[in-house]
N, C-alpha and C. Protein backbone atom coordinates (compact mmCIF):
# COMPACT_ATOMS: atom_id res chain seq x y z
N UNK A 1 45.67 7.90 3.26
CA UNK A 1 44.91 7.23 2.25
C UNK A 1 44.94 5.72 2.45
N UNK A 2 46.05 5.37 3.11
CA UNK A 2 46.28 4.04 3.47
C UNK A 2 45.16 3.51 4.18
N UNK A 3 45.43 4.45 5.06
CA UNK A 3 44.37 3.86 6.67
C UNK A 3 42.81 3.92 6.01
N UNK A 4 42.60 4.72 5.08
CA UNK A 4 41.26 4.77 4.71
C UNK A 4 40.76 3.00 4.19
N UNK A 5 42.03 2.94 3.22
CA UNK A 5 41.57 2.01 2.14
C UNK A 5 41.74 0.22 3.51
N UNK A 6 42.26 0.42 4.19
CA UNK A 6 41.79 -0.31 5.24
C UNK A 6 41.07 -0.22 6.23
N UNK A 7 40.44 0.37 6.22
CA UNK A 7 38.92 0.57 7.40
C UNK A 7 37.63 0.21 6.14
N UNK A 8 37.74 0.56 5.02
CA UNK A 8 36.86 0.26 3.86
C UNK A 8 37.07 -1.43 3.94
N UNK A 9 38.23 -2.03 3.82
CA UNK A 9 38.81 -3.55 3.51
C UNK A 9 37.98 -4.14 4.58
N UNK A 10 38.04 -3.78 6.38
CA UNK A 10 37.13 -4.57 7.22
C UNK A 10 36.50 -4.66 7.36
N UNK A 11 35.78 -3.16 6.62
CA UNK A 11 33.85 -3.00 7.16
C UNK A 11 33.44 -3.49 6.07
N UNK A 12 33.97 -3.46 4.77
CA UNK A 12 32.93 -3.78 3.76
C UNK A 12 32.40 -5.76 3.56
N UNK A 13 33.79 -6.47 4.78
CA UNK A 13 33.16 -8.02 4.74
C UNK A 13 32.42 -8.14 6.30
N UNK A 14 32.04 -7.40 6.67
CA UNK A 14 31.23 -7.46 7.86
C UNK A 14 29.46 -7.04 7.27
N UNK A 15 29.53 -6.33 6.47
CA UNK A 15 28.72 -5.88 5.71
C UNK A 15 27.86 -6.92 5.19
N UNK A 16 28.28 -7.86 4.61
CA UNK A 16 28.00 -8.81 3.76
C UNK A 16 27.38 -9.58 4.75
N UNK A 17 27.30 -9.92 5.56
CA UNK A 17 26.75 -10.83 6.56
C UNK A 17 25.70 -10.24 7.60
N UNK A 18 25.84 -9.17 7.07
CA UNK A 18 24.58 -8.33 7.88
C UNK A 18 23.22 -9.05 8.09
N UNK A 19 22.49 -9.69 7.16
CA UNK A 19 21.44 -10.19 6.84
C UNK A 19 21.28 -11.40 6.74
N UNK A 20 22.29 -12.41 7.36
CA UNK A 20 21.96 -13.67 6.63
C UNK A 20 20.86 -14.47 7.04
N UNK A 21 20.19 -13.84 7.92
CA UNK A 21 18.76 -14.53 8.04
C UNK A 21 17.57 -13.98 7.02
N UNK A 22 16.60 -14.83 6.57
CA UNK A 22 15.72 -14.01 6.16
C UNK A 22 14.57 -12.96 6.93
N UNK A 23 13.80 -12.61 6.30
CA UNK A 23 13.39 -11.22 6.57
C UNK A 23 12.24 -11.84 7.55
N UNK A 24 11.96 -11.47 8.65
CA UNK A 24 11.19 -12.07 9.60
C UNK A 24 9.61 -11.25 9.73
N UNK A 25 8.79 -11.37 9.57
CA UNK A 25 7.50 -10.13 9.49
C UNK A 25 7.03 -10.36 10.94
N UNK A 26 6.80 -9.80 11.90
CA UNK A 26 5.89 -10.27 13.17
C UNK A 26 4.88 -8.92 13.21
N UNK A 27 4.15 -8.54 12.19
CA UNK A 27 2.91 -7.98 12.17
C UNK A 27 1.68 -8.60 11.91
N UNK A 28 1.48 -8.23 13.57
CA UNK A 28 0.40 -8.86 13.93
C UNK A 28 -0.95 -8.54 13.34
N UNK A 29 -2.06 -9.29 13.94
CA UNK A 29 -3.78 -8.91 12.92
C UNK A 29 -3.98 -7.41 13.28
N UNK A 30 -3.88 -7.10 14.29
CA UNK A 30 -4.33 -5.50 14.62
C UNK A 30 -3.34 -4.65 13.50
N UNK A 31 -2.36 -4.47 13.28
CA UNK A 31 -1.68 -3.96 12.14
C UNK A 31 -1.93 -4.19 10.89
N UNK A 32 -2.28 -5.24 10.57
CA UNK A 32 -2.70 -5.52 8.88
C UNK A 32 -4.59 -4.59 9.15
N UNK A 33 -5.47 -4.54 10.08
CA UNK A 33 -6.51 -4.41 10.23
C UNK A 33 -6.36 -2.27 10.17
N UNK A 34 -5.49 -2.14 11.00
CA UNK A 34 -4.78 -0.61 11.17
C UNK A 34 -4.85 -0.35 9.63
N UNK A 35 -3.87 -1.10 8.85
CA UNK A 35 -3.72 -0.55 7.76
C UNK A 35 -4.64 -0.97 6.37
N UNK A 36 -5.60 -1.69 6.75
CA UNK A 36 -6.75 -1.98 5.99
C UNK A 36 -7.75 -0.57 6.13
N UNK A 37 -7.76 -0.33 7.47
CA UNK A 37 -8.77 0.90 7.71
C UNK A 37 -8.06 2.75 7.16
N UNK A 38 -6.75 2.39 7.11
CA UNK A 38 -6.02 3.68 6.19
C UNK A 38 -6.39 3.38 4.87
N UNK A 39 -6.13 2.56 3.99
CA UNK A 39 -7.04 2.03 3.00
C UNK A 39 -7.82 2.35 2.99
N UNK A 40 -9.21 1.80 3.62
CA UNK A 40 -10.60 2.90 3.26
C UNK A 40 -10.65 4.01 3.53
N UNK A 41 -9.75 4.69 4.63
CA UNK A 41 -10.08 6.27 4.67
C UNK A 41 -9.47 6.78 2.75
N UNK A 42 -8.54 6.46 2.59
CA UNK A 42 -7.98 7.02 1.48
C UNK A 42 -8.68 6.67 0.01
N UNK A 43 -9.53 5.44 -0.13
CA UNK A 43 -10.86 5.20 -0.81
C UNK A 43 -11.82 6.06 -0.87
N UNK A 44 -12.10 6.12 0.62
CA UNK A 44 -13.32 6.88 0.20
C UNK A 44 -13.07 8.34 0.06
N UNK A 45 -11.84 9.01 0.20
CA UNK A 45 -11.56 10.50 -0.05
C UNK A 45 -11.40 10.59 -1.65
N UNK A 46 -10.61 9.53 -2.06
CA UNK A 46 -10.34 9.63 -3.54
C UNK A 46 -11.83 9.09 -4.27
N UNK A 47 -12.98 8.72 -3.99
CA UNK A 47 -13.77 8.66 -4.96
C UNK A 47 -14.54 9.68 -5.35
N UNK A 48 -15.17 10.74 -4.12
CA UNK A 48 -15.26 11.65 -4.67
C UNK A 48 -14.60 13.08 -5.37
N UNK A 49 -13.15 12.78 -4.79
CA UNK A 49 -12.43 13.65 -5.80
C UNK A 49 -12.55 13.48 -7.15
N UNK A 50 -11.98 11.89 -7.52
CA UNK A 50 -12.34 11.68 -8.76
C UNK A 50 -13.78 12.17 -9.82
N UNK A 51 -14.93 11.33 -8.95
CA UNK A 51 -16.12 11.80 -9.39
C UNK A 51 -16.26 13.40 -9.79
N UNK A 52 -15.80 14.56 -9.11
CA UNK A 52 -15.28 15.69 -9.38
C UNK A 52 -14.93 16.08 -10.55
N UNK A 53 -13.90 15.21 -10.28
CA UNK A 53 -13.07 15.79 -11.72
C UNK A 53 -13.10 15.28 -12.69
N UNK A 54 -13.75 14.33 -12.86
CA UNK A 54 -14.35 13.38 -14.27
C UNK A 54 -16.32 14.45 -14.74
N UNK A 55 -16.51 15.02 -13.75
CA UNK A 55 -17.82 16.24 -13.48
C UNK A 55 -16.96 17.78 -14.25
N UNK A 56 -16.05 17.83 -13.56
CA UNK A 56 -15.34 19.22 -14.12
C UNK A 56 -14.56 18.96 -15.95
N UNK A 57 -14.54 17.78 -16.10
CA UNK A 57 -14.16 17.42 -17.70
C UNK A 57 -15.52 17.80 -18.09
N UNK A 58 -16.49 17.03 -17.92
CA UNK A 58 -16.99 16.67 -19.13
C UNK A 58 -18.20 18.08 -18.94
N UNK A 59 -18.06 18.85 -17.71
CA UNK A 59 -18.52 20.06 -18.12
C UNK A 59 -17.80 20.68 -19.06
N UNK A 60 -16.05 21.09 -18.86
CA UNK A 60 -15.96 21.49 -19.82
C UNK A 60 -15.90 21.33 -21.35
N UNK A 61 -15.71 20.11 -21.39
CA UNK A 61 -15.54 19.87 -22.99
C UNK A 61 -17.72 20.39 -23.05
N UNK A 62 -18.50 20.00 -22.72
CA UNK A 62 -19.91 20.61 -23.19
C UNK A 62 -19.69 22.55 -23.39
N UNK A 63 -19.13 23.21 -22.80
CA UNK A 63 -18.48 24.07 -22.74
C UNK A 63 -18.29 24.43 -24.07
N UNK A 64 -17.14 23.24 -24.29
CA UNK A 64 -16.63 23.65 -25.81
C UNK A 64 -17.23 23.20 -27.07
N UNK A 65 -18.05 22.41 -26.46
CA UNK A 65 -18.99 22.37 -27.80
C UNK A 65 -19.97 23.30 -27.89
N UNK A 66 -20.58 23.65 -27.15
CA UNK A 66 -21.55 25.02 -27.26
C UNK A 66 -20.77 26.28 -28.13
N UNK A 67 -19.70 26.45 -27.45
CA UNK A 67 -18.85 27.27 -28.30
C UNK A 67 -18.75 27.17 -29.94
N UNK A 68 -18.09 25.66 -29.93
CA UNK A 68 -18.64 25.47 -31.66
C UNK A 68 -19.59 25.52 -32.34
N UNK A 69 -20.52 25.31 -31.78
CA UNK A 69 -21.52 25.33 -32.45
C UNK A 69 -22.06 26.56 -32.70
N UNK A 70 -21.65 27.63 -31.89
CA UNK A 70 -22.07 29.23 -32.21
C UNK A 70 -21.56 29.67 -32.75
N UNK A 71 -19.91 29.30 -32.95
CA UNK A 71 -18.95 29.77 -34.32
C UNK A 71 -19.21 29.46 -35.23
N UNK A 72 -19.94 27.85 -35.52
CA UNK A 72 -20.22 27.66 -36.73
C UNK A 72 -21.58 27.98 -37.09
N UNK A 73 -22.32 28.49 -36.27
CA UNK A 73 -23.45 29.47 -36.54
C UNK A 73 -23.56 30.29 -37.47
């Protein structure tokens, strides 16, 4: 238990210094452009899903008003 609580004692101040630079980005234009064009693929899949299913509401609620209106017939 000893030896543990000293292998924890050396690694955990080596740890701390892991990072002391800041965070460096070197993504280049072809990568921001890569991931601009995943962006529109995923645009244009989700608009007509949406459109769909904003089509499949408001059929059904007409649905349910037809219904009422024959109950309260």
């Amino acid at each position: 238990m000893k030896a543990l609580a000293t292998i924890i004692g050396t690694i955990a101040p080596a740890t701390a210094f892991a990072a002391s630079t800041p965070r460096v980005d070197d993504s280049g234009l072809f990568s921001w452009i890569f991931l601009g064009f995943c962006a529109l693929i995923i645009l244009a899949q989700a608009m007509p899903a949406l459109l769909l299913m904003f089509g499949m509401a408001k059929g059904m609620t007409g649905v349910v008003k037809d219904e009422l209106k024959a109950h309260k017939a």
